[in-house]
N, C-alpha and C. Protein backbone atom coordinates (compact mmCIF):
# COMPACT_ATOMS: atom_id res chain seq x y z
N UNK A 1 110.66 96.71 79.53
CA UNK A 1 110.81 96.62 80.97
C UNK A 1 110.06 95.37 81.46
N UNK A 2 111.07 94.39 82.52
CA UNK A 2 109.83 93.56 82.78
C UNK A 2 109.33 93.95 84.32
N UNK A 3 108.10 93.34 84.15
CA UNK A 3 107.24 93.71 85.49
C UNK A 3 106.75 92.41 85.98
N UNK A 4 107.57 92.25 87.61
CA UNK A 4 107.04 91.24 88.08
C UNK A 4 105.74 91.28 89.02
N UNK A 5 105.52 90.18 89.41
CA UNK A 5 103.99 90.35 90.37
C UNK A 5 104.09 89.21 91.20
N UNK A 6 103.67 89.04 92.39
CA UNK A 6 103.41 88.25 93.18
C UNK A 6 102.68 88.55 94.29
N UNK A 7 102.04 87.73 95.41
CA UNK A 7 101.28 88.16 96.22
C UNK A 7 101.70 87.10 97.58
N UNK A 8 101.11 87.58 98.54
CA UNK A 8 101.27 86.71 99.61
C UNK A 8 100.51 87.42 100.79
N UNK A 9 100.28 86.81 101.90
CA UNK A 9 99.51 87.09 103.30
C UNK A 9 100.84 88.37 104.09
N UNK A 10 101.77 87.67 103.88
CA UNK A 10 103.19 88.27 104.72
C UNK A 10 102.71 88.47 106.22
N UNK A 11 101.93 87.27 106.80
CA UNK A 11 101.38 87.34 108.26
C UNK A 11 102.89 86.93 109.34
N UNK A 12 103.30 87.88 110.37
CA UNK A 12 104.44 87.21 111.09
C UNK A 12 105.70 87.05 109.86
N UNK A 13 105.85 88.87 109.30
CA UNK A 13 106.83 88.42 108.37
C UNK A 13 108.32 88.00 108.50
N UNK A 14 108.90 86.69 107.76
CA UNK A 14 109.70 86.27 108.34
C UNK A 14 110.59 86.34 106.61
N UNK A 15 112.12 85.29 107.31
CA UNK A 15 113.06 85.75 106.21
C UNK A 15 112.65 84.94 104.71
N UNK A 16 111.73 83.77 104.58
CA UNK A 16 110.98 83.03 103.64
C UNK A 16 110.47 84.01 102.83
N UNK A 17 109.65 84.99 103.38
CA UNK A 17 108.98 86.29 102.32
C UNK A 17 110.10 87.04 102.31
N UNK A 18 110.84 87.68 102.87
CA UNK A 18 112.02 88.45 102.28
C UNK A 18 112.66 87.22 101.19
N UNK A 19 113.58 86.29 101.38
CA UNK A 19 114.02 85.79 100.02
C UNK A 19 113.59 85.48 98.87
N UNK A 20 111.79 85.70 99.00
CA UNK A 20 110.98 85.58 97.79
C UNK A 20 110.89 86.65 97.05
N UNK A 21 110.82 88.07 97.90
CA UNK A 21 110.92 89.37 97.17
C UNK A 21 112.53 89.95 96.46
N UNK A 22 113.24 89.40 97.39
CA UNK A 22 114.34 89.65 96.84
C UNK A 22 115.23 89.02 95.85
N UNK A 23 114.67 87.35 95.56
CA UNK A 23 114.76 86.58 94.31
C UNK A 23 113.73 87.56 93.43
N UNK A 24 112.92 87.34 93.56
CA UNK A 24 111.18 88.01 92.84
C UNK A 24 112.31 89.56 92.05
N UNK A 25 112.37 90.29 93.07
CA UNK A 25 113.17 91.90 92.04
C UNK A 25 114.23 91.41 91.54
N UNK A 26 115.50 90.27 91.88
CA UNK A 26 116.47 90.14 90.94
C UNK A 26 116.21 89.77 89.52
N UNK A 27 114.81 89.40 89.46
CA UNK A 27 114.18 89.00 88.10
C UNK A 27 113.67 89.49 87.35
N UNK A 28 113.25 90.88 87.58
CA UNK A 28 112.50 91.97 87.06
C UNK A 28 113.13 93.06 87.50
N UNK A 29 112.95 93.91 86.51
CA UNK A 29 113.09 95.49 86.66
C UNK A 29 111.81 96.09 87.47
N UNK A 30 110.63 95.92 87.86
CA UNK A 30 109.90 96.29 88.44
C UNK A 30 108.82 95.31 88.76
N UNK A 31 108.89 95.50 90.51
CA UNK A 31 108.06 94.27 91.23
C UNK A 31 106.86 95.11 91.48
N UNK A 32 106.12 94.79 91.83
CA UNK A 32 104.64 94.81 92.32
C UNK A 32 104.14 93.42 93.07
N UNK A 33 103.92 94.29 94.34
CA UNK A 33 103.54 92.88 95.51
C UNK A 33 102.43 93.00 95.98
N UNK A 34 100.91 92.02 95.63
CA UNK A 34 99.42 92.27 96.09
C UNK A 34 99.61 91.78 97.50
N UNK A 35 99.37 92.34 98.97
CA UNK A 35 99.11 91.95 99.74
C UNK A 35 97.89 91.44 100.27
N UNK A 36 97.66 89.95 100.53
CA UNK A 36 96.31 89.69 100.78
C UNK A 36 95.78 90.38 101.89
N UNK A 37 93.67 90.74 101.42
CA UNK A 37 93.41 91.32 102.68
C UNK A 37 92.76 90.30 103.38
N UNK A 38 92.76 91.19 105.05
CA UNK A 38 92.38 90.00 105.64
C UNK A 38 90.75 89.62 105.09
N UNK A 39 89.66 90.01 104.53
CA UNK A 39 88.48 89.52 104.31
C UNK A 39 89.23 88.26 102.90
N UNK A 40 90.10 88.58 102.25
CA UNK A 40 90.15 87.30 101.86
C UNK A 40 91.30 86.64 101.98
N UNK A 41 92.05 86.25 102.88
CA UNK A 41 92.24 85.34 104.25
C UNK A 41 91.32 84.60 104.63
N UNK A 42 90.31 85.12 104.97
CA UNK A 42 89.80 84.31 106.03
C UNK A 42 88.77 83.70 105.23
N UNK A 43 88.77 84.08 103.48
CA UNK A 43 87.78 83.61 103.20
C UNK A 43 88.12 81.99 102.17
N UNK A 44 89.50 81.91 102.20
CA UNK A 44 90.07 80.59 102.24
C UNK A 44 90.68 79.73 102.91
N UNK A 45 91.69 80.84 104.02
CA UNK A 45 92.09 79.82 105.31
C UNK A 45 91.03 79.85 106.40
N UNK A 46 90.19 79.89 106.87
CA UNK A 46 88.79 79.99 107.65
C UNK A 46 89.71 80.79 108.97
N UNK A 47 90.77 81.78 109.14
CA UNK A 47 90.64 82.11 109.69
C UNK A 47 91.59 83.50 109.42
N UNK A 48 91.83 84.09 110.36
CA UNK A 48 92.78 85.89 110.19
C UNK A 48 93.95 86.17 110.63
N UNK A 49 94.48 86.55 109.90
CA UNK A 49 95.98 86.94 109.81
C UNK A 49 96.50 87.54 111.31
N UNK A 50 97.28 87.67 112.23
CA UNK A 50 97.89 87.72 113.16
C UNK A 50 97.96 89.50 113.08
N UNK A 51 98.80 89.78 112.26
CA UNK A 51 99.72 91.47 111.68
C UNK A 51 97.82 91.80 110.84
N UNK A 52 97.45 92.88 111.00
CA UNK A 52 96.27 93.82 110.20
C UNK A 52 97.08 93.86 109.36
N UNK A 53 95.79 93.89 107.76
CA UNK A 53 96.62 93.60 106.55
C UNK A 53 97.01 95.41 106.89
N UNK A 54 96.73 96.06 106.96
CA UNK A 54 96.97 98.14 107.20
C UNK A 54 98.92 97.71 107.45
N UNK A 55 98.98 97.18 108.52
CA UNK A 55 100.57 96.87 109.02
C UNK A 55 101.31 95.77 108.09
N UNK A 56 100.30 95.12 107.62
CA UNK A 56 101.13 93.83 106.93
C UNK A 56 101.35 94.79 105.46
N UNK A 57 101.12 95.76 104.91
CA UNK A 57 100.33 96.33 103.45
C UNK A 57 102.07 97.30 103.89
N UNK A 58 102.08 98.15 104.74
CA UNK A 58 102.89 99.11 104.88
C UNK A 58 104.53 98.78 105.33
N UNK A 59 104.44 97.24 106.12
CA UNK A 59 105.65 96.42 105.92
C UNK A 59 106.27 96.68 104.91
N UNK A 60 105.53 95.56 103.44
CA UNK A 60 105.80 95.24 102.53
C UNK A 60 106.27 96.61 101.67
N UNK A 61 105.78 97.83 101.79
CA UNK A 61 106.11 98.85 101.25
C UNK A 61 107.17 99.08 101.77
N UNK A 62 107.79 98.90 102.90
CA UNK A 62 109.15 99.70 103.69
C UNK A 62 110.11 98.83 103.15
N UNK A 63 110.14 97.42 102.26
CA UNK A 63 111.11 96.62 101.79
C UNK A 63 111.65 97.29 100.06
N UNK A 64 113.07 97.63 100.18
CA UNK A 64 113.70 97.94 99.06
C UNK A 64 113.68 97.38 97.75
N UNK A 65 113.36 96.41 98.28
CA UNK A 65 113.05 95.24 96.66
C UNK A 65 112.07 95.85 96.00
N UNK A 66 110.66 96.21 96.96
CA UNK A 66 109.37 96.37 96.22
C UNK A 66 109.27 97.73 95.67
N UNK A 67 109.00 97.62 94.37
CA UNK A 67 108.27 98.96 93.99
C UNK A 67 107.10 99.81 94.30
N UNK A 68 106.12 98.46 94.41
CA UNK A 68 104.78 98.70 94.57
C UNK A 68 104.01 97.84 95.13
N UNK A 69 102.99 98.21 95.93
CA UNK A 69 102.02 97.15 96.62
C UNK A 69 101.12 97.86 96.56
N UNK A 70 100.16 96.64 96.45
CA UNK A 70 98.82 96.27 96.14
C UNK A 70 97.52 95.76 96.73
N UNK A 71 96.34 95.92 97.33
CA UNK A 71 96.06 94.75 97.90
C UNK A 71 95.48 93.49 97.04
N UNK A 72 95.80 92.65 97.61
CA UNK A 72 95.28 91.09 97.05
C UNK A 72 93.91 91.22 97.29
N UNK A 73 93.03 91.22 96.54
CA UNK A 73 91.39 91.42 97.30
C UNK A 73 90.61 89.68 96.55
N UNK A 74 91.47 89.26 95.72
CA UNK A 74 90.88 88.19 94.79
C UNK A 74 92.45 86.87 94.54
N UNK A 75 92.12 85.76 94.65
CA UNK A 75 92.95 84.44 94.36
C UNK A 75 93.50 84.27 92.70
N UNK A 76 92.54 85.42 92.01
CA UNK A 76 92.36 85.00 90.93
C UNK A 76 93.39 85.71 90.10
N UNK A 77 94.40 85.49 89.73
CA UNK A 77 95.92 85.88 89.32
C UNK A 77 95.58 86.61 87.97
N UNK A 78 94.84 86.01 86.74
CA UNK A 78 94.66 86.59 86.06
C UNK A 78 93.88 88.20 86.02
N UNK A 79 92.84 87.71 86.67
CA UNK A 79 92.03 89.53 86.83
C UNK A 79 93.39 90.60 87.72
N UNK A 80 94.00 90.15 88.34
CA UNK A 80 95.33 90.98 88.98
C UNK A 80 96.26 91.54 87.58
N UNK A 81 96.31 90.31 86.57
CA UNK A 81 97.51 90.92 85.32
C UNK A 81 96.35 91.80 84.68
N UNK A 82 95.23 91.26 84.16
CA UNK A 82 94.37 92.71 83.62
C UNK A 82 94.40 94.15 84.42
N UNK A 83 94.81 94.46 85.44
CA UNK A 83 94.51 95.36 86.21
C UNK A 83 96.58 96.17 85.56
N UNK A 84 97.19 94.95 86.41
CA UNK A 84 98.76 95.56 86.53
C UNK A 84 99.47 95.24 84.93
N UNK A 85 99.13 93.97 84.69
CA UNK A 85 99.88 93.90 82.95
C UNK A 85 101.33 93.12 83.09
N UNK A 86 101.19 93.11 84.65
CA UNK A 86 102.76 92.39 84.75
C UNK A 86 103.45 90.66 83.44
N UNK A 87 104.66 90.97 82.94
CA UNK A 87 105.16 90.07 82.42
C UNK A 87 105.52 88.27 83.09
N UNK A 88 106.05 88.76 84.73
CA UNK A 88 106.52 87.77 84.76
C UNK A 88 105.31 87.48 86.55
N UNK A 89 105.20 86.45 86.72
CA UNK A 89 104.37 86.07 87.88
C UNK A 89 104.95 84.96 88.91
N UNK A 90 105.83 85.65 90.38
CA UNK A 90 106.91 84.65 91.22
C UNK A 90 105.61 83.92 92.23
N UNK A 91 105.86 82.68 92.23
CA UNK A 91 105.64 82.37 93.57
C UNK A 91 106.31 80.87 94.24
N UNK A 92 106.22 80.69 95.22
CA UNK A 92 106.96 79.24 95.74
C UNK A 92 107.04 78.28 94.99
N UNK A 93 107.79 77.49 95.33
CA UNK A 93 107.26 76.24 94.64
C UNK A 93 106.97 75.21 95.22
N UNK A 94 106.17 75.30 96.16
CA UNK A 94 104.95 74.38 96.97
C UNK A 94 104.02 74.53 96.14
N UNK A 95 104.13 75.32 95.43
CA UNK A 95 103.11 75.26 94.66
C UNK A 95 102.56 74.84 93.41
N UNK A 96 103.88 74.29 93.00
CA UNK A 96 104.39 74.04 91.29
C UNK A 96 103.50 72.45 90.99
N UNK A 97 103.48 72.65 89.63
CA UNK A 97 102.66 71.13 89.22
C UNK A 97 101.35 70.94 89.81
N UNK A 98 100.47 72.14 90.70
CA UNK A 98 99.49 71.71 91.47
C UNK A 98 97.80 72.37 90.03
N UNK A 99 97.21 71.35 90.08
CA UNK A 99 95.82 71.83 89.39
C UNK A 99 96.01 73.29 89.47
N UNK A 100 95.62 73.89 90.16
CA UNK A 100 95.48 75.52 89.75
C UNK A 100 96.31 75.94 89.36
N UNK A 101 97.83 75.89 89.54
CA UNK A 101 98.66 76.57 88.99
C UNK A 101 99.11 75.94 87.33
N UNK A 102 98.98 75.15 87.47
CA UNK A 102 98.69 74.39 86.00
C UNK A 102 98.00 74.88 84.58
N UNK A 103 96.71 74.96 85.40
CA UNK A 103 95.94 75.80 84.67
C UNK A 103 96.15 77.36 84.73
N UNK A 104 96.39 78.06 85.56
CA UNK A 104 96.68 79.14 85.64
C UNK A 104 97.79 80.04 84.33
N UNK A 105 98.88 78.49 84.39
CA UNK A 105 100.21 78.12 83.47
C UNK A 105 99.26 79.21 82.02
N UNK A 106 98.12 77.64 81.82
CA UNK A 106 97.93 77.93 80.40
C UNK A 106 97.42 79.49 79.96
N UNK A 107 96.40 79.88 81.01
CA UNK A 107 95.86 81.24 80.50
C UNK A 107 97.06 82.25 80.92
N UNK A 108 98.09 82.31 81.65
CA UNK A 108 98.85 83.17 81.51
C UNK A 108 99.87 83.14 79.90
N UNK A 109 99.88 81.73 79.31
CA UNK A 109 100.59 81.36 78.12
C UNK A 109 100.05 82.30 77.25
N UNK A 110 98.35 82.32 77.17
CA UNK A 110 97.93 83.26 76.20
C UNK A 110 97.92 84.39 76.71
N UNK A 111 98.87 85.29 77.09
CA UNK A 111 98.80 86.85 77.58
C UNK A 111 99.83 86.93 77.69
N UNK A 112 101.12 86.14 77.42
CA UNK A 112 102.70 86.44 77.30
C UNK A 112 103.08 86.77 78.85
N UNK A 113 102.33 85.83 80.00
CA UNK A 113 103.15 85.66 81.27
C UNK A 113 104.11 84.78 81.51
N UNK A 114 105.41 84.89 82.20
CA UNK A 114 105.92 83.93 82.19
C UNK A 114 106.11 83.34 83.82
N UNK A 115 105.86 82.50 84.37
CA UNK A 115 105.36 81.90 85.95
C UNK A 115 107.13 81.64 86.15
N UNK A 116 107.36 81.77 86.95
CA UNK A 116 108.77 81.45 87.67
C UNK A 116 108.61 80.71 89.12
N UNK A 117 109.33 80.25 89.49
CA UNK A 117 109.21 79.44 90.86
C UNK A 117 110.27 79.67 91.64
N UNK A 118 110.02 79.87 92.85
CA UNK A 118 111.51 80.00 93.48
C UNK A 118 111.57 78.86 95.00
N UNK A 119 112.78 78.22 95.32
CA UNK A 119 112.81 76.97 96.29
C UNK A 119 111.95 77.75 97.41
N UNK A 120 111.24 76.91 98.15
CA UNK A 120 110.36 77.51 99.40
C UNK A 120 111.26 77.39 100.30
N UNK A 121 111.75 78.40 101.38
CA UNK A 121 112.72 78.63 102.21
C UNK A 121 112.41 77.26 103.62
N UNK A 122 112.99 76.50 103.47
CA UNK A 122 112.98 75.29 104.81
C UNK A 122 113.33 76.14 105.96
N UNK A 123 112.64 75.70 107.03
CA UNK A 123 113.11 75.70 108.68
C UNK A 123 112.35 77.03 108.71
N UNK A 124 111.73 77.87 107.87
CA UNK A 124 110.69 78.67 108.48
C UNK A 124 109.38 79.21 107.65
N UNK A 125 108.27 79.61 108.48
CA UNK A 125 107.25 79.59 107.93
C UNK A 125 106.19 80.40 109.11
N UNK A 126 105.15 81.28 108.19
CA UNK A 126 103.93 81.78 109.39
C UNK A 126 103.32 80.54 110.33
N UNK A 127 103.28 79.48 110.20
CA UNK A 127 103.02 78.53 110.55
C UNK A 127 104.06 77.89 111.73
N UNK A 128 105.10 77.69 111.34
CA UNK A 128 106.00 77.36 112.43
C UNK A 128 105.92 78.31 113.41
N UNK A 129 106.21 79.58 112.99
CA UNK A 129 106.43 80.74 113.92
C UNK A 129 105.08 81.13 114.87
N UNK A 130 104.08 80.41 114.63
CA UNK A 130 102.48 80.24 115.46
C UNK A 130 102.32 79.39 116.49
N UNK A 131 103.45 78.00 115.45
CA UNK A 131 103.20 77.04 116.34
C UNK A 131 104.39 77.05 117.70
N UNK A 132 105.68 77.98 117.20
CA UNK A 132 106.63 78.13 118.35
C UNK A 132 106.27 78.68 119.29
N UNK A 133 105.39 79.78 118.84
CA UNK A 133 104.81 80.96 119.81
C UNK A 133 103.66 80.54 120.86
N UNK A 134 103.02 79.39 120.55
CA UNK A 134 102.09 78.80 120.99
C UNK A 134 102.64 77.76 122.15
N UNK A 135 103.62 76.98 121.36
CA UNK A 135 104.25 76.33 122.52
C UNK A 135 104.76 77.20 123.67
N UNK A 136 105.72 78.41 123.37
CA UNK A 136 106.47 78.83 124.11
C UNK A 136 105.17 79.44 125.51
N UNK A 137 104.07 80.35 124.66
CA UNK A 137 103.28 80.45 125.91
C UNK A 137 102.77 79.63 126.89
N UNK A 138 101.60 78.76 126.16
CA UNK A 138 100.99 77.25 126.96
C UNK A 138 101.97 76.65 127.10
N UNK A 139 103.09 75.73 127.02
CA UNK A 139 104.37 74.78 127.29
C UNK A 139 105.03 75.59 128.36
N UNK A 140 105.84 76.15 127.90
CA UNK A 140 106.91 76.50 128.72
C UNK A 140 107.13 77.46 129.89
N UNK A 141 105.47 78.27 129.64
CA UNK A 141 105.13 79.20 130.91
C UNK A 141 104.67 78.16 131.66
N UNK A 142 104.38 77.07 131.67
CA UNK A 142 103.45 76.62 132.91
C UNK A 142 104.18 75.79 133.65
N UNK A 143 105.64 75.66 133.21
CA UNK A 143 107.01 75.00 133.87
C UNK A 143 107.18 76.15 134.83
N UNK A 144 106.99 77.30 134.63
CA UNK A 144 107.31 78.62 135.46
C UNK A 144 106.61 78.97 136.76
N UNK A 145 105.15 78.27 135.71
CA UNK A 145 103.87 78.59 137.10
C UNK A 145 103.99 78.10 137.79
């Protein structure tokens, strides 16, 4: 059986994390998705997730793709496969060729992981959808006022 794994914030979930989970299970017989918590969020982006990971955690469970979720409590991918054992490990590929994942490559080589990448979905992102929301309040309400 293979067992996939991946993780993400899923803050302001949009259709970018759905086509990752749903590439992610066409690849595996059984997914497992760590949701990051917010204490570590904030303890690499210096700041906190929008959605409580409690709502962001129980999302990710209501999606058909996923088998199982997890929380993300650590960056550190390997101590996650000691825990779950998963075969195969999805994530973007913004991320591909970068130092950590590089290295990451090699110690998953010795534990029979295999890293997959999938295209990062253009035209949306937690980020865009912050920065629309931001405009739309400050910008476009004060045309109103």
């Amino acid at each position: 059986m293979l067992v996939g794994y991946t993780t993400g914030v899923f803050d302001l979930f949009h259709s970018g994390h759905l086509n990752i989970l749903k590439r992610a299970k066409a690849n595996c017989d059984y997914l497992i998705v760590g949701v990051s918590t917010d204490e570590l969020v904030s303890s690499y982006k210096d700041k906190s997730p929008i959605v409580s990971f409690h709502e962001r955690f129980e999302i990710i469970q209501a999606i058909k793709y996923v088998d199982k979720v997890v929380p993300q409590e650590s960056m550190d991918k390997l101590v996650a496969w000691e825990k779950l054992k998963f075969n195969l490990h999805f994530h973007g590929n913004d991320w591909k060729d970068s130092t950590y994942y590089n290295e990451l490559q090699k110690k998953f080589n010795k534990v029979g992981v295999k890293q997959i990448y999938f295209p990062y979905t253009k035209g949306t992102s937690t980020s865009y959808l912050k920065e629309k929301i931001y405009n739309v309040v400050f910008t476009e309400n004060k045309k109103t006022v």
